[in-house]
C-alpha atoms as a PDB file:
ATOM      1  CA  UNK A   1       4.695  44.475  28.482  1.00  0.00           C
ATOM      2  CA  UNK A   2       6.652  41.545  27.499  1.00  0.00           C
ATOM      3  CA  UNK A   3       8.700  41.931  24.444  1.00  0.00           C
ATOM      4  CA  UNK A   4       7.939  38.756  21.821  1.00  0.00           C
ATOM      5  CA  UNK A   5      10.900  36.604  21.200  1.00  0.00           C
ATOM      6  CA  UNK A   6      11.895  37.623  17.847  1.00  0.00           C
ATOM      7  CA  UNK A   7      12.443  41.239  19.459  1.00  0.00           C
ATOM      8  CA  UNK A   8      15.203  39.912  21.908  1.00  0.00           C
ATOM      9  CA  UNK A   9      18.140  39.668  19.920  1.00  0.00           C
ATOM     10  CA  UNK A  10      17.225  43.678  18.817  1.00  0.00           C
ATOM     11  CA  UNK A  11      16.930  44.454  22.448  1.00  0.00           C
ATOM     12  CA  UNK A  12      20.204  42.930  23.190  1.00  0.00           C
ATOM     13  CA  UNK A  13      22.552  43.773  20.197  1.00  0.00           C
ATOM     14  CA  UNK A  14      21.897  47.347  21.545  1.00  0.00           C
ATOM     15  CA  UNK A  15      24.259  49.184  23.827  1.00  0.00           C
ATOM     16  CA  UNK A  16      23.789  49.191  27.226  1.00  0.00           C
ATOM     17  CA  UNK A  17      24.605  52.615  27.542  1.00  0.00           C
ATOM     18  CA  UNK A  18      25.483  55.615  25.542  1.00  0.00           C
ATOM     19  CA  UNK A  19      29.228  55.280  24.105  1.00  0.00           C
ATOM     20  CA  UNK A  20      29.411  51.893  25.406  1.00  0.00           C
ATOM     21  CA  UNK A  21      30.682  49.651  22.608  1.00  0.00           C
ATOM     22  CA  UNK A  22      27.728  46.282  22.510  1.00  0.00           C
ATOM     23  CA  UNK A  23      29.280  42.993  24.417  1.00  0.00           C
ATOM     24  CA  UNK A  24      30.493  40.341  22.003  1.00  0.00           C
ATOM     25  CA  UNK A  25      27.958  36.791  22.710  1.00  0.00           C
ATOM     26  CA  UNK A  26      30.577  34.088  21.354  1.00  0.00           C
ATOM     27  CA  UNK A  27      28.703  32.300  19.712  1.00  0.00           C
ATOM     28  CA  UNK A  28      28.431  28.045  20.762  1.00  0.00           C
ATOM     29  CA  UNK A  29      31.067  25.969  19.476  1.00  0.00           C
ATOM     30  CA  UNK A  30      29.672  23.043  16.716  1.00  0.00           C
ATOM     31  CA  UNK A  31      29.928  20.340  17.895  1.00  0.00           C
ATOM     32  CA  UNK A  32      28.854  16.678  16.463  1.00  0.00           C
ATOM     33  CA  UNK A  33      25.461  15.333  17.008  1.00  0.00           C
ATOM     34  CA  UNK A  34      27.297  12.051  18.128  1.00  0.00           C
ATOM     35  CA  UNK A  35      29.217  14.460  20.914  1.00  0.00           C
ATOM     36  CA  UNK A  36      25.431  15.149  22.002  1.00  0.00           C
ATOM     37  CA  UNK A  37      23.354  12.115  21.381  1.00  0.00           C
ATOM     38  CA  UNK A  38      25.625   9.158  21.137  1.00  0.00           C
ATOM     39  CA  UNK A  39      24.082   6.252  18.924  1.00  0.00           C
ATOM     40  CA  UNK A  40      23.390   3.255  21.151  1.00  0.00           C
ATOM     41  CA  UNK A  41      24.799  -0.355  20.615  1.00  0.00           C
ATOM     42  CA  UNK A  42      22.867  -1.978  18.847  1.00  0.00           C
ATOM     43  CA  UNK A  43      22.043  -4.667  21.967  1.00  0.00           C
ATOM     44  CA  UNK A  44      21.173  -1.888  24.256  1.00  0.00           C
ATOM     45  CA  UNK A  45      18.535  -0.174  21.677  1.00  0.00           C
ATOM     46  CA  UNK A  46      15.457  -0.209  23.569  1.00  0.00           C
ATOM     47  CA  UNK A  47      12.422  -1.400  21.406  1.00  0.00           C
ATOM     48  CA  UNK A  48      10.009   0.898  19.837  1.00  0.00           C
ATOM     49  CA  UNK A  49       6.529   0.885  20.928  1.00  0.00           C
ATOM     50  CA  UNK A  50       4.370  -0.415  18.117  1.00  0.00           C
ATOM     51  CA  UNK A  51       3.379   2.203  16.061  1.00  0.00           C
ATOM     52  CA  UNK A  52      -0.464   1.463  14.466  1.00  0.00           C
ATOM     53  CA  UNK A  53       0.141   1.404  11.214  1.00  0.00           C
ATOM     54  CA  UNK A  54      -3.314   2.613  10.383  1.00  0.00           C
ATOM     55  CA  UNK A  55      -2.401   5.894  11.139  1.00  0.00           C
ATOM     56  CA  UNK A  56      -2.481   8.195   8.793  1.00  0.00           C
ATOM     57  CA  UNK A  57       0.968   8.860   7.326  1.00  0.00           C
ATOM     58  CA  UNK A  58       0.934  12.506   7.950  1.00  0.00           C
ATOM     59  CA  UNK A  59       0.423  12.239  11.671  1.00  0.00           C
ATOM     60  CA  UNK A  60       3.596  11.991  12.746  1.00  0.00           C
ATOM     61  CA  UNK A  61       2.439  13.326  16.367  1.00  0.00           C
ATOM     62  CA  UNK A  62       1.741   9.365  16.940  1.00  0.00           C
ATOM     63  CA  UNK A  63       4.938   8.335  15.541  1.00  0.00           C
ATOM     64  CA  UNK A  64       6.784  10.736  18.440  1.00  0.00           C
ATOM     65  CA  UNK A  65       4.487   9.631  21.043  1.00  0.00           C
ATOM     66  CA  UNK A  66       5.062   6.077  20.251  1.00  0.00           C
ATOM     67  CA  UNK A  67       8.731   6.579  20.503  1.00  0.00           C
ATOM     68  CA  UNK A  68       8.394   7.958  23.644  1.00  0.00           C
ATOM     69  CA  UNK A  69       9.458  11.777  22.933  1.00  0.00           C
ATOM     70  CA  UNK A  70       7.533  14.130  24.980  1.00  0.00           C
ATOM     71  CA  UNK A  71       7.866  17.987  25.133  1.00  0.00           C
ATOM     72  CA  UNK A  72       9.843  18.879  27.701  1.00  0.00           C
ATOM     73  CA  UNK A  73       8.589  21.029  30.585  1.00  0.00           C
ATOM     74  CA  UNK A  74      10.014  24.513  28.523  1.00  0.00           C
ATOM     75  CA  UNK A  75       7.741  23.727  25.639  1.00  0.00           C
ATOM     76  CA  UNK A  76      10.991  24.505  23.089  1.00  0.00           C
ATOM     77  CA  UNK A  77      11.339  21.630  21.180  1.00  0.00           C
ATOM     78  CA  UNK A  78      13.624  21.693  17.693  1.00  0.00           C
ATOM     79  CA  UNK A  79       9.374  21.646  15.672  1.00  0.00           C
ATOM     80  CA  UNK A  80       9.669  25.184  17.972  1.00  0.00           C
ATOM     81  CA  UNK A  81      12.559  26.148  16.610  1.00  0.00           C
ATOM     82  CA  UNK A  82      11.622  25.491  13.265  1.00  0.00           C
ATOM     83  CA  UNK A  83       8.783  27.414  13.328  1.00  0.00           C
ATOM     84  CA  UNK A  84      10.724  30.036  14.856  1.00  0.00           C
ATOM     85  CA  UNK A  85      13.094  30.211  12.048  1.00  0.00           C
ATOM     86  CA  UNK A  86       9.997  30.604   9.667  1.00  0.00           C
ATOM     87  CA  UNK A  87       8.572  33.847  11.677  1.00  0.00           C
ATOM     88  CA  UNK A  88       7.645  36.042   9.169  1.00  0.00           C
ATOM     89  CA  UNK A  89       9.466  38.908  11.190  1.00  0.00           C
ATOM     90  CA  UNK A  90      12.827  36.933  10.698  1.00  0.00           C
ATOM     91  CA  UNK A  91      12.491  34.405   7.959  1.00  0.00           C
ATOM     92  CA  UNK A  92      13.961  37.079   5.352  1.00  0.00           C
ATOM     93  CA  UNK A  93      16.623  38.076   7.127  1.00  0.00           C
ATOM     94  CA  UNK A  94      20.105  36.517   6.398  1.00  0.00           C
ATOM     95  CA  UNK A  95      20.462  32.783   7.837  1.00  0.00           C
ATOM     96  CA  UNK A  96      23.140  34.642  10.779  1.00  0.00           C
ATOM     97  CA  UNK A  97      20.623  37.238  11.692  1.00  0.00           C
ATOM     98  CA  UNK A  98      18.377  34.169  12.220  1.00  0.00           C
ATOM     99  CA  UNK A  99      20.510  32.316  14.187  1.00  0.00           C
ATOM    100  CA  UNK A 100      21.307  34.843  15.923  1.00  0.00           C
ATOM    101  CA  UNK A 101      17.755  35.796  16.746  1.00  0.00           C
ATOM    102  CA  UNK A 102      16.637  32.147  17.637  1.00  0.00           C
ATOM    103  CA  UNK A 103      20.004  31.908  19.937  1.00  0.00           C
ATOM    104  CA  UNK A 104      19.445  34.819  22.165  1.00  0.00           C
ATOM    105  CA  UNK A 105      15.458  33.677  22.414  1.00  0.00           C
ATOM    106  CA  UNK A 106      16.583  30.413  23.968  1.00  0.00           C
ATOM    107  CA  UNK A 107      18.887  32.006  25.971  1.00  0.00           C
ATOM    108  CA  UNK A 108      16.111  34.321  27.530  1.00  0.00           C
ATOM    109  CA  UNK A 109      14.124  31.193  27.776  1.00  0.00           C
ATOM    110  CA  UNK A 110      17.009  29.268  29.626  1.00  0.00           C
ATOM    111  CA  UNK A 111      16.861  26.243  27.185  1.00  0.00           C
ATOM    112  CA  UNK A 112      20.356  24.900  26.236  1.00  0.00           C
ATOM    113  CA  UNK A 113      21.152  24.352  22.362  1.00  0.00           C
ATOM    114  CA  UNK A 114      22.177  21.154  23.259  1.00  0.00           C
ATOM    115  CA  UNK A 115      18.576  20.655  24.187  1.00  0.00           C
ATOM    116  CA  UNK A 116      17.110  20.880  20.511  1.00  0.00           C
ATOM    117  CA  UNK A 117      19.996  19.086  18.749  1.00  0.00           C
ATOM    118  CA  UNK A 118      18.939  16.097  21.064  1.00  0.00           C
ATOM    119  CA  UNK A 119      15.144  16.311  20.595  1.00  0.00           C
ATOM    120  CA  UNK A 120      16.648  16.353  16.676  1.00  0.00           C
ATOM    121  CA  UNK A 121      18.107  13.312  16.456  1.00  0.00           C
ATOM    122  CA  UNK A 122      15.681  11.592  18.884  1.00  0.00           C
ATOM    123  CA  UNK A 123      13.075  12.419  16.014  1.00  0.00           C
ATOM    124  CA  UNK A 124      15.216  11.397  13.365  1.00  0.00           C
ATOM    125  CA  UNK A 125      15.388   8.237  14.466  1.00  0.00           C
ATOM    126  CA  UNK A 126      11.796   7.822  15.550  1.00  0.00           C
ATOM    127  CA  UNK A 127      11.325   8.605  11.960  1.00  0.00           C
ATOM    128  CA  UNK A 128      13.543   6.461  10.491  1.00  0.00           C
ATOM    129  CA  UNK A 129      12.889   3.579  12.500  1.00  0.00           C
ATOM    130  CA  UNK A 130       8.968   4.098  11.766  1.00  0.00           C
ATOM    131  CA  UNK A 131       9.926   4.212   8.142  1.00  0.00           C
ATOM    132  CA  UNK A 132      11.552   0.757   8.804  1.00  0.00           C
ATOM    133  CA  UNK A 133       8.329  -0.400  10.330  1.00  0.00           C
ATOM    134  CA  UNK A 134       6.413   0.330   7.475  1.00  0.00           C
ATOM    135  CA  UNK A 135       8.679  -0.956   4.820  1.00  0.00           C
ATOM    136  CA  UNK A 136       8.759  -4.054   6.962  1.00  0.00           C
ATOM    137  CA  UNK A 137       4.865  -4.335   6.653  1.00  0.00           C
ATOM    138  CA  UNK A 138       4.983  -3.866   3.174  1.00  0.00           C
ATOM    139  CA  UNK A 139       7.659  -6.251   2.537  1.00  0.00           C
ATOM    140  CA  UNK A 140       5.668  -8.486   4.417  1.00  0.00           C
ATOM    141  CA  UNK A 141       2.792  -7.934   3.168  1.00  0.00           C
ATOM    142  CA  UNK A 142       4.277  -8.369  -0.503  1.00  0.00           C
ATOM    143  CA  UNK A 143       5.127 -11.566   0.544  1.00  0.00           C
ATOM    144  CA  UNK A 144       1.848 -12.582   1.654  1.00  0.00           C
ATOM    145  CA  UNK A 145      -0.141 -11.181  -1.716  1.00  0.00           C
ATOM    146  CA  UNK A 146       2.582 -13.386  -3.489  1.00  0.00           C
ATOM    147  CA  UNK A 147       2.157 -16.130  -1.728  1.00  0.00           C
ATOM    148  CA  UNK A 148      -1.870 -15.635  -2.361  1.00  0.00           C
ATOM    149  CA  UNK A 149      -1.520 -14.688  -5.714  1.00  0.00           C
ATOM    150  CA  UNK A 150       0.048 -18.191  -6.780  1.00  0.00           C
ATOM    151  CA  UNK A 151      -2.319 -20.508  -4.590  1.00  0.00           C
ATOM    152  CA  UNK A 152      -4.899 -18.429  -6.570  1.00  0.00           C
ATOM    153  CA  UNK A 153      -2.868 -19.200  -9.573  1.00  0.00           C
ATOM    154  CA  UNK A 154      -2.910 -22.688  -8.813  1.00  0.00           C
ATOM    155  CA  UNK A 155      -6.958 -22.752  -7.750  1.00  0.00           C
ATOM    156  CA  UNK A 156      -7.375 -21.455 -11.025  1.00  0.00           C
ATOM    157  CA  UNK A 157      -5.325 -24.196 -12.899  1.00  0.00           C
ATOM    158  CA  UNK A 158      -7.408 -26.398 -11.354  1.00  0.00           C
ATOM    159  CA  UNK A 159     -10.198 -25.101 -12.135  1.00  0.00           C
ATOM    160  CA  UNK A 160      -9.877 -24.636 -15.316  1.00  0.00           C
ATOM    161  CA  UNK A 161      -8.963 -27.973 -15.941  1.00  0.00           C
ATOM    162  CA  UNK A 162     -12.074 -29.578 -13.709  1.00  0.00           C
ATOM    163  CA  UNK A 163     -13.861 -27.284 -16.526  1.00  0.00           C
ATOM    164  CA  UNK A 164     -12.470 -28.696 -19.807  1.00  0.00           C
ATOM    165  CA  UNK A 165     -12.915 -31.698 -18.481  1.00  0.00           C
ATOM    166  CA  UNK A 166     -16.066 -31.484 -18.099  1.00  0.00           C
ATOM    167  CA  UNK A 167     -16.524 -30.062 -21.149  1.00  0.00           C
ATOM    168  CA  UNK A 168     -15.101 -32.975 -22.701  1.00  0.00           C
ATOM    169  CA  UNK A 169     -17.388 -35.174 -21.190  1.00  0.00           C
ATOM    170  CA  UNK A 170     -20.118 -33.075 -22.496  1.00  0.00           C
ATOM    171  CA  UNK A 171     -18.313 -33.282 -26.101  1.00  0.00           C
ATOM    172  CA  UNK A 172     -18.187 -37.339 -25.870  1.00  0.00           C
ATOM    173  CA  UNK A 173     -22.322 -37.700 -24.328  1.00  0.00           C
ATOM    174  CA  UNK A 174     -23.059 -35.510 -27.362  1.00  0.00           C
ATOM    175  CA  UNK A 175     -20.994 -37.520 -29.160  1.00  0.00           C
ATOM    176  CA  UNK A 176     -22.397 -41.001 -28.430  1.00  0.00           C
ATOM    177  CA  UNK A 177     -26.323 -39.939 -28.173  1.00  0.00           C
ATOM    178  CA  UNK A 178     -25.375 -38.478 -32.193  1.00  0.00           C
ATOM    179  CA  UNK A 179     -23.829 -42.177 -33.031  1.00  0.00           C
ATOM    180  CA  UNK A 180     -27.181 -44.000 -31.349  1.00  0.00           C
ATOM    181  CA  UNK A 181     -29.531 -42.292 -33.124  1.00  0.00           C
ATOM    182  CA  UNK A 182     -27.465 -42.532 -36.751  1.00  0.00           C
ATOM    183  CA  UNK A 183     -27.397 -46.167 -35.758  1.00  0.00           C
ATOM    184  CA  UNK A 184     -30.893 -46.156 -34.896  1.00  0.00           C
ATOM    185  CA  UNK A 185     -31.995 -44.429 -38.567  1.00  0.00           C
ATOM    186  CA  UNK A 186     -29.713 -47.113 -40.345  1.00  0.00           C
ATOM    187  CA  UNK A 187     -31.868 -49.666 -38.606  1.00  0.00           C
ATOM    188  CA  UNK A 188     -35.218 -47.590 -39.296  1.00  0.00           C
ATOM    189  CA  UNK A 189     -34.356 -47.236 -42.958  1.00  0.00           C
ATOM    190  CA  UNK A 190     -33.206 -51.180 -43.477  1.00  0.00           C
ATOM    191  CA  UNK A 191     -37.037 -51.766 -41.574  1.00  0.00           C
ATOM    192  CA  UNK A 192     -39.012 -49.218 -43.862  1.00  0.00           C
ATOM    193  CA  UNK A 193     -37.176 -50.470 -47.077  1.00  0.00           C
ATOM    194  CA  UNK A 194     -38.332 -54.206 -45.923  1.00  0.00           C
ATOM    195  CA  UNK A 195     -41.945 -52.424 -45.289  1.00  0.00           C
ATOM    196  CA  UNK A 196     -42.162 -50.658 -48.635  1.00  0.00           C
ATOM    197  CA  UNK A 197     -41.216 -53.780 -50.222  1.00  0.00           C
ATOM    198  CA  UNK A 198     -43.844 -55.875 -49.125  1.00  0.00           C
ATOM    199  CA  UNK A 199     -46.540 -53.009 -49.191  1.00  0.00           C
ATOM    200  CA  UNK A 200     -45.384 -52.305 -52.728  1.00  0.00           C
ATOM    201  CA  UNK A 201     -46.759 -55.702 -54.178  1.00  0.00           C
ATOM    202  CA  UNK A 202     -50.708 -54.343 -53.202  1.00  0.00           C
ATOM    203  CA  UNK A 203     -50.708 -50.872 -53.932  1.00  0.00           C
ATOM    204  CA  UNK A 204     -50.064 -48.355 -56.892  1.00  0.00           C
ATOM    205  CA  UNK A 205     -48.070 -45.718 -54.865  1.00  0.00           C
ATOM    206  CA  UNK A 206     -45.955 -46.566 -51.948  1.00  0.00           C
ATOM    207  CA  UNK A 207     -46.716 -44.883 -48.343  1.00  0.00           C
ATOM    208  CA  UNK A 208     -44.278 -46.097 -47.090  1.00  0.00           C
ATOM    209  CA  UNK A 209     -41.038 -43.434 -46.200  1.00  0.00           C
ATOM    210  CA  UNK A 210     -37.819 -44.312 -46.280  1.00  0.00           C
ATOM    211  CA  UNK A 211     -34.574 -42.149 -44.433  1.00  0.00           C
ATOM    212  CA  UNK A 212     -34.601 -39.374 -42.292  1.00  0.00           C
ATOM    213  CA  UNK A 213     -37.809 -37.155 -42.894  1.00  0.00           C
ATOM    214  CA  UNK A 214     -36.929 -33.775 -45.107  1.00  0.00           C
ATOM    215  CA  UNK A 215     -35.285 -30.258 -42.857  1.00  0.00           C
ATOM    216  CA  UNK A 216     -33.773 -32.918 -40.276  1.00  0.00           C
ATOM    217  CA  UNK A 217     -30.207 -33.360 -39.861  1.00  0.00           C
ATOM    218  CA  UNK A 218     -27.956 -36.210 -37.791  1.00  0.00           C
ATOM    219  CA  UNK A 219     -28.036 -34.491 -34.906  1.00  0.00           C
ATOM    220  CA  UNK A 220     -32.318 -34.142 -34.713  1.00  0.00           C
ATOM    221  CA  UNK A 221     -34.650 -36.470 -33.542  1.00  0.00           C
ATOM    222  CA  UNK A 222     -37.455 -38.316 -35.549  1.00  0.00           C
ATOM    223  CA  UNK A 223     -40.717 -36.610 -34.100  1.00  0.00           C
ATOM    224  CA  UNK A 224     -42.644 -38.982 -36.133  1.00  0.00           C
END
């Protein structure tokens, strides 16, 4: 039966035979991730494929597949390793016993640490640059809502000023159909007071009204 990978580095910490003393694995020398993966010129960068921004944020399977990272044929990818490190067989064992562990189960498997640092930093920078992407958007978009924002502004203005003015149109039409009919009642009352006059000479009590009729004010019309 095939032992899991967590069980190799138990396996082969163990002596290979009785009163042997266990052979030493050196353990890989650190090196720098710029040894490994070298940053590109700037020039040379190849461009990302667009990423849809639509995504949801969390997928991040669509932000390595835009940038072109696929798993390679092993299947051990540094998201492998992680996981590996996380086992709940190893996780609470000290961070060398871990190593350790993780070392000698890519060993077994015949994947190169070198491997996983570069599938690393190939995802680090898929990450950043989508992070770039999207702050670009936004910026962008910023820009644009600004842009809306004050030709709203500015709709507005107008607006609001086509509105008062029309509102002091209304103001003045009030205004001059309130002076034509006080003009008209000076008129009415200079023609009754003539009419009462001249009735006045035949009869005992005047009918005849003069001045606006009682309960109506400048602004109401005679309905007489």
């Amino acid at each position: 039966m095939s032992k899991k990978w967590y069980s190799y580095f138990v396996v082969t910490d163990e002596p290979e035979a009785a009163g042997t003393p266990p052979v030493e694995r050196p353990a890989p020398a650190a090196r720098r991730a710029s040894d490994l993966v070298p940053e590109p010129p700037p020039e040379a960068a190849p461009a990302p494929t667009p990423v849809p921004l639509a995504a949801p944020a969390a997928d991040l399977a669509i932000v390595y597949e835009s940038a072109k990272i696929a798993p390679p044929a092993h299947g051990y990818t540094v998201l492998k390793v992680a996981d590996m490190l996380q086992n709940e067989h190893i996780r609470t064992l000290p961070a060398d016993v871990r190593r350790k562990s993780v070392l000698v189960a890519l060993d077994a498997a015949g994947v190169k640490v070198d491997e996983i640092v570069q599938d690393a930093i190939l995802r680090d920078r898929a990450l950043d640059t989508y992070e770039r992407v999207l702050q670009q958007h936004l910026d962008e978009l910023a820009a644009q809502t600004a842009a809306e924002n004050r030709r709203l502004e500015e709709e507005i203005g107008r607006r609001v000023a086509e509105l008062r003015a029309q509102m002091d149109e209304n103001t003045r039409t009030l205004a001059a159909e309130q002076a034509d009919l006080a003009g008209w009642r000076a008129r009415k009352q200079q023609e009754e007071s003539l009419i009462a006059e001249a009735v006045g000479h035949f009869v005992t009590e005047n009918p005849i009204t003069s001045g606006p009729p009682t309960g109506q004010g400048q602004g109401d019309t005679d309905a007489r």
